[in-house]
Protein backbone atom coordinates (compact mmCIF):
# COMPACT_ATOMS: atom_id res chain seq x y z
CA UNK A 1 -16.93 -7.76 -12.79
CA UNK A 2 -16.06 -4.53 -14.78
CA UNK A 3 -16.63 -2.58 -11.86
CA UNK A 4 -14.44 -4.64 -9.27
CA UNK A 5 -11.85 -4.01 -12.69
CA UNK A 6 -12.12 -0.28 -12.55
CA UNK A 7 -11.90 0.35 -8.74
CA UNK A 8 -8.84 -2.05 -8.21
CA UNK A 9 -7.23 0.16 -11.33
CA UNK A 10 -8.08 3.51 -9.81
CA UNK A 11 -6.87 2.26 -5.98
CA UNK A 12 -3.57 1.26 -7.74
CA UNK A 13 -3.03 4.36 -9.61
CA UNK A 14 -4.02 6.07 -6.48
CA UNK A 15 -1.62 4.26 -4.05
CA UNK A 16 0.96 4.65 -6.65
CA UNK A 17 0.48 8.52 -6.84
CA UNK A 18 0.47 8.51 -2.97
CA UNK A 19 3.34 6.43 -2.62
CA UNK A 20 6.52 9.29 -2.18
CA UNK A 21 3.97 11.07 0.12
CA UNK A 22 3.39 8.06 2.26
CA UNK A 23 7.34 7.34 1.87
CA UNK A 24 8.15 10.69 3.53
CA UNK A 25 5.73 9.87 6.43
CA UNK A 26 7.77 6.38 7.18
CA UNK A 27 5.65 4.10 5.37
CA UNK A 28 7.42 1.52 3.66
CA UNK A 29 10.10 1.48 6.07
CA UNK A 30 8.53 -0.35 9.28
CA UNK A 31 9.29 -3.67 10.41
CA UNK A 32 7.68 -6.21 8.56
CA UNK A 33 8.27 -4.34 5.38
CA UNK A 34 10.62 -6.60 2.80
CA UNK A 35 12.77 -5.58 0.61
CA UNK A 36 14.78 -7.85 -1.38
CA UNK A 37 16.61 -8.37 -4.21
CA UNK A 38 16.39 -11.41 -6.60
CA UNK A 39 16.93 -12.67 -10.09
CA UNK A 40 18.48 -8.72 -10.45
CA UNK A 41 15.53 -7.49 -9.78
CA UNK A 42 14.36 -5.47 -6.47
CA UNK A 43 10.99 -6.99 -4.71
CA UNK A 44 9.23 -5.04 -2.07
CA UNK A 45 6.58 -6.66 0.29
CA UNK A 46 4.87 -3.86 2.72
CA UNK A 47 3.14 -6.57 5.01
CA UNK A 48 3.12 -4.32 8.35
CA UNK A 49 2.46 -0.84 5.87
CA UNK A 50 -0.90 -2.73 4.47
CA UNK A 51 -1.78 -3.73 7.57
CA UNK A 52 -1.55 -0.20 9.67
CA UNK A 53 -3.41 1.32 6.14
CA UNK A 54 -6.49 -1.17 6.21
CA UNK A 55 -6.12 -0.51 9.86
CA UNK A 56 -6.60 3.05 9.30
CA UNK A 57 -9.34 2.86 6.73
CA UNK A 58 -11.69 0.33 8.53
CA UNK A 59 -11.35 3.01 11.55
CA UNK A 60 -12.27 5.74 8.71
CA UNK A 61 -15.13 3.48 7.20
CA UNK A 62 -16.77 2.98 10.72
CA UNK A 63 -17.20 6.67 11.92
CA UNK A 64 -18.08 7.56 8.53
């Protein structure tokens, strides 16, 4: 269980590093990405962004 703790950490730190990158490339702003605001706060849901990425890495995961 230590291990699934350590690789979710290191794939949030990573997606958070990568995150102006994958900004600039128009991730974040498809359709089906939320953005919202509520209770003051801003709230961000990247449903069609998560989708083309797993997309993208099952493709990577199968020809490697």
């Amino acid at each position: 269980m230590l291990r699934w703790l350590i690789v979710v950490f290191l794939a949030l730190v990573l997606i958070n590093g990568f995150s102006p990158w994958l900004q600039r490339m128009g991730l974040g702003r498809l359709p089906g990405d939320w953005r919202f605001r509520l209770f003051g706060r801003d709230w961000y849901i990247p449903l069609a962004s998560t989708l083309l990425l797993s997309f993208a890495a099952s493709l990577i995961a199968k020809w490697v």
